[in-house]
C-alpha atoms as a PDB file:
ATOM      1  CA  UNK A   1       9.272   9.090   5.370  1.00  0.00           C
ATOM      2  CA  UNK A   2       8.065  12.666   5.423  1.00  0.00           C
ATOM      3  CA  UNK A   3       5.336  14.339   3.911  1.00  0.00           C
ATOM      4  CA  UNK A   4       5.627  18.257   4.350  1.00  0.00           C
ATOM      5  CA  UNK A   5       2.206  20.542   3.333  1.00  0.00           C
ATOM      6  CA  UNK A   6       1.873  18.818  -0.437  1.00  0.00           C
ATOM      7  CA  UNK A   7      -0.299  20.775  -2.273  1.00  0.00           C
ATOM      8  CA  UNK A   8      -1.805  18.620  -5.756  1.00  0.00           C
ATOM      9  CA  UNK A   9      -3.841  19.501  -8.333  1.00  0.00           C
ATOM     10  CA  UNK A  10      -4.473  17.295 -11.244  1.00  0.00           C
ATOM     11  CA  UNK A  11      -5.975  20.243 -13.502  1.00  0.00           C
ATOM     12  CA  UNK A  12      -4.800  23.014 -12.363  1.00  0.00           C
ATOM     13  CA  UNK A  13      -8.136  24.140 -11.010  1.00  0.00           C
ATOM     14  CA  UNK A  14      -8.730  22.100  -7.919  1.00  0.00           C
ATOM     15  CA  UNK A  15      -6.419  21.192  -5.144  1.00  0.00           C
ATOM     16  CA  UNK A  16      -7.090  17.208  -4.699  1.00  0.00           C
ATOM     17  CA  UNK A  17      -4.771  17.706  -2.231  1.00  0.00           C
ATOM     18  CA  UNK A  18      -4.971  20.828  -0.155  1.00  0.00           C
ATOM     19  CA  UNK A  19      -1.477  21.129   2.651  1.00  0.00           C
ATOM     20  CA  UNK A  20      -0.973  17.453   3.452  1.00  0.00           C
ATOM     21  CA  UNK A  21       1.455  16.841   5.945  1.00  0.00           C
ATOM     22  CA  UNK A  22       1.710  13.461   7.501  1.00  0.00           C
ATOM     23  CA  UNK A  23       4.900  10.654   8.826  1.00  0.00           C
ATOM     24  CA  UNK A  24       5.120   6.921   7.607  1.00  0.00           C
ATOM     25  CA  UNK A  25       6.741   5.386  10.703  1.00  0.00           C
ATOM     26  CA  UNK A  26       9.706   2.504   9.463  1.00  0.00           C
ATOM     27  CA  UNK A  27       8.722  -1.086  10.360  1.00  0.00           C
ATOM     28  CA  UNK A  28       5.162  -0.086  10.577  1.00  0.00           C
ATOM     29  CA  UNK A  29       1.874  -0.665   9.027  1.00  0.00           C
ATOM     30  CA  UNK A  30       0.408   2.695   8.131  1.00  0.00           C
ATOM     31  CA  UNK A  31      -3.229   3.038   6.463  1.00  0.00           C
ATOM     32  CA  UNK A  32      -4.358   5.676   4.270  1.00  0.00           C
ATOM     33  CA  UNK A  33      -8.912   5.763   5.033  1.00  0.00           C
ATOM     34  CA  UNK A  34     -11.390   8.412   4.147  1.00  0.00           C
ATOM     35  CA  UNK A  35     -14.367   9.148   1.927  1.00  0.00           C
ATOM     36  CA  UNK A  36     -14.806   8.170  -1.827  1.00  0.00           C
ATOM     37  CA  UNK A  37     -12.224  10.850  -3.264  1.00  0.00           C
ATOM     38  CA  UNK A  38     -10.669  12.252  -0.528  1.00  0.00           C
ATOM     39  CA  UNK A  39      -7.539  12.454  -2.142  1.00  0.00           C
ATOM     40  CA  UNK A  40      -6.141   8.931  -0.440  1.00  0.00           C
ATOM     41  CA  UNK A  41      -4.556   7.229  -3.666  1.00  0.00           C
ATOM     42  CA  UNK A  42      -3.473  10.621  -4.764  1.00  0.00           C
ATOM     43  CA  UNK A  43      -1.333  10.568  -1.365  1.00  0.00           C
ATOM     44  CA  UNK A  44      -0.117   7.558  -2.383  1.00  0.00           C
ATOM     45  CA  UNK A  45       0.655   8.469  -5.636  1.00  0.00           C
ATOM     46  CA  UNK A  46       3.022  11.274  -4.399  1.00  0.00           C
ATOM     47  CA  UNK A  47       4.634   8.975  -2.264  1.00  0.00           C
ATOM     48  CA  UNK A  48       5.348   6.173  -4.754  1.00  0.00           C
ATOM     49  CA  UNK A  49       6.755   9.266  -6.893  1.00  0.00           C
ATOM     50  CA  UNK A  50       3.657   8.535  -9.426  1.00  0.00           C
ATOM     51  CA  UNK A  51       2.727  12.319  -9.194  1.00  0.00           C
ATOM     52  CA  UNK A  52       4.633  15.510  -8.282  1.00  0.00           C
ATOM     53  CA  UNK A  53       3.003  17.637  -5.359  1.00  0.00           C
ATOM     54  CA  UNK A  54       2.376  21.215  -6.585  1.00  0.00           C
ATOM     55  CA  UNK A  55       4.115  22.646  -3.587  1.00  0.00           C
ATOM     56  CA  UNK A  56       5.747  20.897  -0.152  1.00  0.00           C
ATOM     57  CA  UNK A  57       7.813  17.666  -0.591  1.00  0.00           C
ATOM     58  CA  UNK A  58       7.990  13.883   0.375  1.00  0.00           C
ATOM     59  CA  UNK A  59      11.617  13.298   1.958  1.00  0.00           C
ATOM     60  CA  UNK A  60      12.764   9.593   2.007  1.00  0.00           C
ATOM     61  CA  UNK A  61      15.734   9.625   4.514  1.00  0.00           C
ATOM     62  CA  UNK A  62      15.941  13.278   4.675  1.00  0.00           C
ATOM     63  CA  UNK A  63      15.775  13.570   0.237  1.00  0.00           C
ATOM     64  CA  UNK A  64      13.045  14.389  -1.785  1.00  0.00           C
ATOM     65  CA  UNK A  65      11.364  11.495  -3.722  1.00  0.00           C
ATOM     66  CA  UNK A  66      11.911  13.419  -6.781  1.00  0.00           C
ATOM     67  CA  UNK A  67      15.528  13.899  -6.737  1.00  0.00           C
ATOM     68  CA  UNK A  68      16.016   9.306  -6.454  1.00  0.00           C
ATOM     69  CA  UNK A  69      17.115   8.320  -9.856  1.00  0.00           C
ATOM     70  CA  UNK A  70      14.380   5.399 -10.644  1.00  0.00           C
ATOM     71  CA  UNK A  71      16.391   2.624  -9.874  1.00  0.00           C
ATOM     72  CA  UNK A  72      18.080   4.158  -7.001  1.00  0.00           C
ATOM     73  CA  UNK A  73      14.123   4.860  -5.907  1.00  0.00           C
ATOM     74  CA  UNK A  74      12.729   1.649  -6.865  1.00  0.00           C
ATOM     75  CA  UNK A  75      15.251   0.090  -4.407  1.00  0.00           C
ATOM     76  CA  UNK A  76      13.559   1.854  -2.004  1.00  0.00           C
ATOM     77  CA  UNK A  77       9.684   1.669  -2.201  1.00  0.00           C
ATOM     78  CA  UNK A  78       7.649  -0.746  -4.332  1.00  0.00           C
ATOM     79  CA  UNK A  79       3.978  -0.431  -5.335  1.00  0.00           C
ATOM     80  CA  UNK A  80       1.037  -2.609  -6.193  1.00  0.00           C
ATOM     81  CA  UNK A  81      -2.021  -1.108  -7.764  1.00  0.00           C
ATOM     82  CA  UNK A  82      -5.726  -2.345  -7.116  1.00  0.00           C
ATOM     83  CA  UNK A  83      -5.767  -3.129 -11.428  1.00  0.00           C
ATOM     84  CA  UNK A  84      -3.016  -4.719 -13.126  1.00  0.00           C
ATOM     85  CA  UNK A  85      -3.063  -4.990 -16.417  1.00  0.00           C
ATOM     86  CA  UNK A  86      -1.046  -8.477 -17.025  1.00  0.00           C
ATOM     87  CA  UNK A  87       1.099  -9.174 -20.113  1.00  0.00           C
ATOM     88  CA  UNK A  88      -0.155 -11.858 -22.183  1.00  0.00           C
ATOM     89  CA  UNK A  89       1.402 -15.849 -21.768  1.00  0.00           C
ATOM     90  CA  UNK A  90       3.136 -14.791 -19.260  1.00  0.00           C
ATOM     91  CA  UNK A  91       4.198 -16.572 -15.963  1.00  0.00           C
ATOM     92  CA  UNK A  92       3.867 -16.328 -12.608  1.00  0.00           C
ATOM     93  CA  UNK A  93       7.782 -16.378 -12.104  1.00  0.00           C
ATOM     94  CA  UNK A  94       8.340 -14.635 -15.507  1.00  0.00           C
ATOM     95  CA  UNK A  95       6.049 -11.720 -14.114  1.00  0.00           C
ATOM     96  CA  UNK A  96       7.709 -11.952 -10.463  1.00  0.00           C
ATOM     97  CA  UNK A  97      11.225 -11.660 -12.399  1.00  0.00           C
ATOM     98  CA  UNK A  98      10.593  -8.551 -13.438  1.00  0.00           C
ATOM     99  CA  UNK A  99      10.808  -7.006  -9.868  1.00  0.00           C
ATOM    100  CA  UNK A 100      14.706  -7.499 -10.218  1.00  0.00           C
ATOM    101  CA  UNK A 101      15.010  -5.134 -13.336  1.00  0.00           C
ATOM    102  CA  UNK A 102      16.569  -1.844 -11.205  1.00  0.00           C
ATOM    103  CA  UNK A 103      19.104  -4.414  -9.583  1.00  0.00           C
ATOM    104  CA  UNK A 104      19.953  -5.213 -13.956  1.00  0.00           C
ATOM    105  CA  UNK A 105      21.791  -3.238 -15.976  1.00  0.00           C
ATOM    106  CA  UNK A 106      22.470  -3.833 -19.815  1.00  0.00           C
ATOM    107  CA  UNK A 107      25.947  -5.333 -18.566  1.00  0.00           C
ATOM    108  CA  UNK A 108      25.492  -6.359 -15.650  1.00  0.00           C
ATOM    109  CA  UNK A 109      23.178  -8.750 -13.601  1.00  0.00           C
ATOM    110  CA  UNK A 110      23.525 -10.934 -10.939  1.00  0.00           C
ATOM    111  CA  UNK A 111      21.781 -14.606 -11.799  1.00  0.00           C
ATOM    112  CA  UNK A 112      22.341 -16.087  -8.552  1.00  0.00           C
ATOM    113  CA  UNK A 113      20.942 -13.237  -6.646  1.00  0.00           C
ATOM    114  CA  UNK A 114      17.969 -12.906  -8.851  1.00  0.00           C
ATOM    115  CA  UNK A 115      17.012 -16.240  -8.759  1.00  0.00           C
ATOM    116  CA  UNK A 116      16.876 -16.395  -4.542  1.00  0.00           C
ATOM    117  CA  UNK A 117      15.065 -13.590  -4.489  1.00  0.00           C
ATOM    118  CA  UNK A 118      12.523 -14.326  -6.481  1.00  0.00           C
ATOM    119  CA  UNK A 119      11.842 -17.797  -4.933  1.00  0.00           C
ATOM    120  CA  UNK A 120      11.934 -15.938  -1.959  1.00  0.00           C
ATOM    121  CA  UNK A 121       9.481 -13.715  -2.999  1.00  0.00           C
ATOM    122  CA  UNK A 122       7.351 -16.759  -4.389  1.00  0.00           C
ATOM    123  CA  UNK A 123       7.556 -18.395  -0.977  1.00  0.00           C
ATOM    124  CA  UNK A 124       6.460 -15.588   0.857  1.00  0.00           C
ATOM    125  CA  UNK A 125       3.630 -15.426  -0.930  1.00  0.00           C
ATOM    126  CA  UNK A 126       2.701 -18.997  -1.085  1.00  0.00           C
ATOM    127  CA  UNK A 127       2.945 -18.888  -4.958  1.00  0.00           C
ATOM    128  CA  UNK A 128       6.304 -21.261  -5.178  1.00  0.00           C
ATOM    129  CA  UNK A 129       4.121 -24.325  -6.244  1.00  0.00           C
ATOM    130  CA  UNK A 130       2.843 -22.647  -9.333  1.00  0.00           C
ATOM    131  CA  UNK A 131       5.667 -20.569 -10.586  1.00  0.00           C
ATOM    132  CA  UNK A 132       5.297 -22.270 -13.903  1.00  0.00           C
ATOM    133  CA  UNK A 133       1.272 -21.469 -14.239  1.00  0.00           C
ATOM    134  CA  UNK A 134      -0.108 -18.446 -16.362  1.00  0.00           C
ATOM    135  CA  UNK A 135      -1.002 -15.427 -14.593  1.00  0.00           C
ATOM    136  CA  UNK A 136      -4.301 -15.006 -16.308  1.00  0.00           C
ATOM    137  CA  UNK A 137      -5.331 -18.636 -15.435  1.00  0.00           C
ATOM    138  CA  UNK A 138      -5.572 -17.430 -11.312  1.00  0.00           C
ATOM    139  CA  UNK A 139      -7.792 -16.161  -9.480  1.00  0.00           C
ATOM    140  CA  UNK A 140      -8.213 -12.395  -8.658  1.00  0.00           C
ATOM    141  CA  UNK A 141      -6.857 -13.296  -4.723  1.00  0.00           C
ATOM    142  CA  UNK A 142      -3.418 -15.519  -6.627  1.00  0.00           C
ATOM    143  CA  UNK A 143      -2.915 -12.964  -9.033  1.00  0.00           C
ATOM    144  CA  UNK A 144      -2.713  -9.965  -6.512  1.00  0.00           C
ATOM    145  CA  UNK A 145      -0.309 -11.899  -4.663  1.00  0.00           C
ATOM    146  CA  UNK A 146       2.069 -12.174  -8.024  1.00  0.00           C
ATOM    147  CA  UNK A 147       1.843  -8.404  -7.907  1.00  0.00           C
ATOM    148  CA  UNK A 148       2.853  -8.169  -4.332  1.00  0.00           C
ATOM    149  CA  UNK A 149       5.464 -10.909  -5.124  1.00  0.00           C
ATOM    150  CA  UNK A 150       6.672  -8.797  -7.744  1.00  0.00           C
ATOM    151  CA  UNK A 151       7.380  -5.790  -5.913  1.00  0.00           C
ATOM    152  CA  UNK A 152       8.549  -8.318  -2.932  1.00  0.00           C
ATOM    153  CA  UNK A 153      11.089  -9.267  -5.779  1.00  0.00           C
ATOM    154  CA  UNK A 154      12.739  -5.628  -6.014  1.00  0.00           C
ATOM    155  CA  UNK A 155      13.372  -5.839  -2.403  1.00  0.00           C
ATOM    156  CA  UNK A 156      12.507  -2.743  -1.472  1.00  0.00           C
ATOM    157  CA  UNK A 157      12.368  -1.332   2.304  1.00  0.00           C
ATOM    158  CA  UNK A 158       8.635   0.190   1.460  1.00  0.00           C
ATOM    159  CA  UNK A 159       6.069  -1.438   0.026  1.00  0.00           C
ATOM    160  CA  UNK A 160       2.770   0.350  -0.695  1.00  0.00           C
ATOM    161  CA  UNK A 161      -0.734  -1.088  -1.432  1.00  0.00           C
ATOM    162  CA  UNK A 162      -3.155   1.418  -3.423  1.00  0.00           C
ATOM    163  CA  UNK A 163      -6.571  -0.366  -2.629  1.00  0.00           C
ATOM    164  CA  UNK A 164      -5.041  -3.906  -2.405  1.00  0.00           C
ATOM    165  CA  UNK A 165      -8.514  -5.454  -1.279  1.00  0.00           C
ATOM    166  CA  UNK A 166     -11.044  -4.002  -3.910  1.00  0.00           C
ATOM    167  CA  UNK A 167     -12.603  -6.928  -6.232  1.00  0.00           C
ATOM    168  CA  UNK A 168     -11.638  -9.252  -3.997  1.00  0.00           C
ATOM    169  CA  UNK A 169     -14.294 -11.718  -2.123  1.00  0.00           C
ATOM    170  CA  UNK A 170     -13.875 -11.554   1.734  1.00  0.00           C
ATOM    171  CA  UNK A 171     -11.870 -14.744   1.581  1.00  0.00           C
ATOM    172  CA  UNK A 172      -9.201 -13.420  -0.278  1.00  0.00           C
ATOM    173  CA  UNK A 173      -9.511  -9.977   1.191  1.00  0.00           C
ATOM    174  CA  UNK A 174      -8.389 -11.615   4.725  1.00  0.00           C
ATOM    175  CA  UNK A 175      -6.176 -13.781   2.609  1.00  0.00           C
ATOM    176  CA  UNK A 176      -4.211 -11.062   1.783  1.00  0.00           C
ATOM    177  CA  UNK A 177      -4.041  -8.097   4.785  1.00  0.00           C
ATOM    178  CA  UNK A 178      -2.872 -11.088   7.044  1.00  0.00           C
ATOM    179  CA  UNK A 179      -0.245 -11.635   4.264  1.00  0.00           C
ATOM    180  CA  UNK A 180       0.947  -8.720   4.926  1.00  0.00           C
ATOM    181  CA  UNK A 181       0.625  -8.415   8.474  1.00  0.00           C
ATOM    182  CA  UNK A 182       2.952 -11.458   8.120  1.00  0.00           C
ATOM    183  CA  UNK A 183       5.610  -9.818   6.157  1.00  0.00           C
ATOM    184  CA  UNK A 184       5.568  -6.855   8.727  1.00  0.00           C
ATOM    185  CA  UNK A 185       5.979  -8.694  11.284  1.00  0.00           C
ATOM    186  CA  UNK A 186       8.435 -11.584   9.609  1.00  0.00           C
ATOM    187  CA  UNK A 187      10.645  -8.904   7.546  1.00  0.00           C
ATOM    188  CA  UNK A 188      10.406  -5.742   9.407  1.00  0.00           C
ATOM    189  CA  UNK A 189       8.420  -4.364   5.680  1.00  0.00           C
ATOM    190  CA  UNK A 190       7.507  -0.945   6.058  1.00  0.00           C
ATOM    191  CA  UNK A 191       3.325  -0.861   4.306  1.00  0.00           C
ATOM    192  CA  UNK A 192       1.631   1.859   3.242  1.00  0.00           C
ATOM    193  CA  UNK A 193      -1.666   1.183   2.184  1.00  0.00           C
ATOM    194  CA  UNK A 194      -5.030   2.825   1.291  1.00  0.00           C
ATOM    195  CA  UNK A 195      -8.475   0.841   2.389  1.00  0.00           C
ATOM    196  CA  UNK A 196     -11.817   1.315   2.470  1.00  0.00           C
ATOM    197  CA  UNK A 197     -12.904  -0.991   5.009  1.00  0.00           C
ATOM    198  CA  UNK A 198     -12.661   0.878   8.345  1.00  0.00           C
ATOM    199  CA  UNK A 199     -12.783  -2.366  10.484  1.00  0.00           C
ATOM    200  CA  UNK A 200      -9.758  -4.030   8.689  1.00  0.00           C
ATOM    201  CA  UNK A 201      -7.981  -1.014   8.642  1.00  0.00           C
ATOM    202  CA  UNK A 202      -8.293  -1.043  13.161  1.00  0.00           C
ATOM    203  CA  UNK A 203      -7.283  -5.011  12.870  1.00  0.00           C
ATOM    204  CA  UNK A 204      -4.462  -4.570  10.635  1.00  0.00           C
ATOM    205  CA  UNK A 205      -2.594  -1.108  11.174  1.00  0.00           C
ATOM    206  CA  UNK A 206      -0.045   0.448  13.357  1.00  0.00           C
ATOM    207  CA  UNK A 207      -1.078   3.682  12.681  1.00  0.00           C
ATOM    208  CA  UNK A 208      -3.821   5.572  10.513  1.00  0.00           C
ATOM    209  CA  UNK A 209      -3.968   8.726   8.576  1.00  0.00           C
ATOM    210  CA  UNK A 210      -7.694  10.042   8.483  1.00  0.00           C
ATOM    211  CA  UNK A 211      -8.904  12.014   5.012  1.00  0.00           C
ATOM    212  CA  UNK A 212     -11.683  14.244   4.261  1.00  0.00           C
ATOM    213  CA  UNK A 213     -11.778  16.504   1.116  1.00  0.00           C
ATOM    214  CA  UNK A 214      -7.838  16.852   0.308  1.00  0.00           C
ATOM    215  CA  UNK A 215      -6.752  17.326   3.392  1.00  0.00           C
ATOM    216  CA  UNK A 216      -5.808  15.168   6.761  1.00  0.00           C
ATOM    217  CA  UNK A 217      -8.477  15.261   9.714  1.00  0.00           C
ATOM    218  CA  UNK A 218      -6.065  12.805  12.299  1.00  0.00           C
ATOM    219  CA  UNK A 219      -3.100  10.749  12.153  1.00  0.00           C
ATOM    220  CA  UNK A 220      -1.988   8.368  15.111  1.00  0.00           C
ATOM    221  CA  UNK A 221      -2.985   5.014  16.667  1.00  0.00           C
ATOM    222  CA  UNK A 222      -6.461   3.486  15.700  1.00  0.00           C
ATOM    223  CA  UNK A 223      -7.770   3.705  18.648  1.00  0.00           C
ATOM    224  CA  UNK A 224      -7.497   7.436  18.706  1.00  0.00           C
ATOM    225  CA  UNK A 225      -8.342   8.149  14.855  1.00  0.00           C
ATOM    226  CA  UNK A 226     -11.114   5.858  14.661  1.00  0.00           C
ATOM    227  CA  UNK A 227     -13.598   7.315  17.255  1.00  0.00           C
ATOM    228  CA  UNK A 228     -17.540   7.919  17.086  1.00  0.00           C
ATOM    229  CA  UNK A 229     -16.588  11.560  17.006  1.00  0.00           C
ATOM    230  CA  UNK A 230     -13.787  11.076  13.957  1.00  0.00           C
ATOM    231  CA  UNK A 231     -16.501   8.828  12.159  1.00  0.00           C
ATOM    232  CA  UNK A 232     -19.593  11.711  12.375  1.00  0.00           C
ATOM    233  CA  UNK A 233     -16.966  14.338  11.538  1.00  0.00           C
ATOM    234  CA  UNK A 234     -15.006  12.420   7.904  1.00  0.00           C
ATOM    235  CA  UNK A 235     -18.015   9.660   6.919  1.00  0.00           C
ATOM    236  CA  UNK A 236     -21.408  11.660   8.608  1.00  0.00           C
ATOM    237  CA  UNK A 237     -22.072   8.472   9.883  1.00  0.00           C
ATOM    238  CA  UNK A 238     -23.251   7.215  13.928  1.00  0.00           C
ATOM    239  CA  UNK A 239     -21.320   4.542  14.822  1.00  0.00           C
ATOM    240  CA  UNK A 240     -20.909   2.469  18.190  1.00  0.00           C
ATOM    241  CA  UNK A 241     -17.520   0.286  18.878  1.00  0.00           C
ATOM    242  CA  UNK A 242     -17.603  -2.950  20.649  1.00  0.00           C
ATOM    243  CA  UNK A 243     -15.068  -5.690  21.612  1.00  0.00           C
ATOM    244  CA  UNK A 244     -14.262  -9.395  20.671  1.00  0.00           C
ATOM    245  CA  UNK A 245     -11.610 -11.775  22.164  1.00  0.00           C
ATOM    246  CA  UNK A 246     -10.094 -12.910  19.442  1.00  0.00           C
ATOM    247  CA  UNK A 247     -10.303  -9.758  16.673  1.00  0.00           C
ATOM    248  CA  UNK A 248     -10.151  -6.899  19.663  1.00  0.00           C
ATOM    249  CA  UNK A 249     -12.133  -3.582  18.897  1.00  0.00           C
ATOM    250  CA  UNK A 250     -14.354  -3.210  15.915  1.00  0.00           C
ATOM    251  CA  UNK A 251     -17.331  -0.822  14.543  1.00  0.00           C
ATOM    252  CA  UNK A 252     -20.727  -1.155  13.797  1.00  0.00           C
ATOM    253  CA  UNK A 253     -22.179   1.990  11.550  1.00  0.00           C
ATOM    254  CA  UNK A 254     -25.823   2.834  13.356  1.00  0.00           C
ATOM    255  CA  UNK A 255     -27.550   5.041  10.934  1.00  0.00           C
ATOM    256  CA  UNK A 256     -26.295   8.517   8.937  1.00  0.00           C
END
C-alpha cells in the first residue's frame, strides 16, 4: 500500500493532513505514533477508505482505495476502532458472523465456509470457549478481541488497529499487541496500527511512521525513527534509551 502527498481537511479550513506520503510494507507490522492530534487516526481513516484525502491518493495494489467497490474493498483491509458501540443481546459468535457479510450476497452464501472461518477467527483469538456468551457481559480486553475477531472473520489481507490499546489496563494492553504480533507472525497479516505508547510501539513494530502537526517527520525501522533527536524534535521531550535481555531497547522520558 501507497500513500502519495494526501492532503485532508475535515472543514475546509485546516489541513489535518498537510502532503502525507508514506508505504505500508505487506507482511509487516507498521505503527502510526505522534502527538495528541497529529493527524494519526485521520491517516488511518484514509487508508481504511473512512475519509477521502483532499488531494494525492492511497493505491492498494497499484488502485486507488476509492475506486474498490465495498465488498471488493472489505476483502481487502479490515478495521477495528478504539470504541465499539455493540448491538444489544448479541453474541460473541453472532457479532464475529458478521465479518462474513461482503463474502454474502442476497442469493448467495457459503455456510460451510462461513462457519470455519469464523471458528477460526474465534480460535485465534482465544474466544472459541465463549462463543455463546453476550458481548456486553466481557471485559473491555474480551470484547476488543470480538472486534478483532470480527474483522479476522472477513479475512482480509490488512487489518488495521485505530488506537487498539486505549481503555485498556496494562494486562490486557500486552494481552492484545502480542495477539497480534502472533497473527503476523502465524498468518503473514499485514497491521496497521496507531499507538500512543512509544515503548510498545519499538517492541511490537516492523516499521514506524513518525507524526507531528499533519504531516510525517520519519518513516523506517524503530531504531532509526525513535531516537533522542526524533523524540525532542515530534514530543519536546529528553529522553535516554537503554537495553533489556528479554524486551531489547526501550525509553525512559527525562524531563521536557
Amino acid at each position: 500500500m501507497h500513500i502519495h502527498n494526501v492532503v485532508f481537511s475535515h472543514d475546509g479550513t485546516r489541513n489535518q493532513l498537510d502532503g502525507v506520503s508514506a508505504s505500508v510494507q505487506t507482511g509487516k507490522i507498521t505503527t502510526i505514533i505522534g502527538p495528541n492530534g497529529c493527524g494519526k487516526s485521520t491517516l488511518l481513516s484514509l487508508v481504511s477508505r473512512n475519509n477521502k484525502p483532499v488531494t494525492g491518493t492511497v493505491q492498494l495494489e497499484q488502485k486507488d482505495v476509492i475506486d474498490y467497490k465495498p465488498k471488493e474493498f472489505a476483502k481487502k483491509l479490515a478495521i477495528v476502532y478504539q470504541q465499539n458501540d455493540i448491538p444489544p443481546q448479541i453474541t460473541v459468535e453472532q457479532l464475529v458472523s458478521y465479518g462474513r457479510l461482503p463474502h454474502q450476497t442476497f442469493m448467495k452464501r457459503n455456510d460451510t465456509e462461513d462457519n470455519e472461518a469464523v471458528t477460526w477467527a474465534l480460535t485465534c483469538t482465544n474466544l472459541l470457549h465463549k462463543r455463546a456468551n453476550d458481548v456486553s457481559a466481557l471485559s473491555g480486553g474480551e470484547r476488543q478481541r470480538v472486534w478483532i475477531a470480527m474483522a479476522l472473520a472477513q479475512r482480509s489481507e490488512i487489518l488495521c488497529l485505530d488506537e487498539p490499546t486505549t481503555y485498556l489496563d496494562i494486562y490486557y494492553q500486552i494481552e492484545l499487541l502480542e495477539l497480534v504480533k502472533q497473527l503476523n507472525a502465524d498468518y503473514g497479516l499485514t497491521i496497521v496500527m496507531v499507538l500512543h505508547d512509544i515503548n510498545q510501539a519499538m517492541q511490537y513494530s516492523d516499521d514506524i511512521i513518525l507524526m507531528k502537526d499533519g504531516k510525517m517527520v520519519a518513516q523506517g525501522h524503530p531504531k532509526d525513527v525513535i531516537t533522542t533527536d526524533m523524540m525532542q524534535q515530534v514530543y519536546d521531550v529528553r529522553v535516554a534509551f537503554t537495553e533489556d535481555a528479554e524486551i531489547g531497547r526501550y525509553m525512559i522520558p527525562l524531563s521536557i
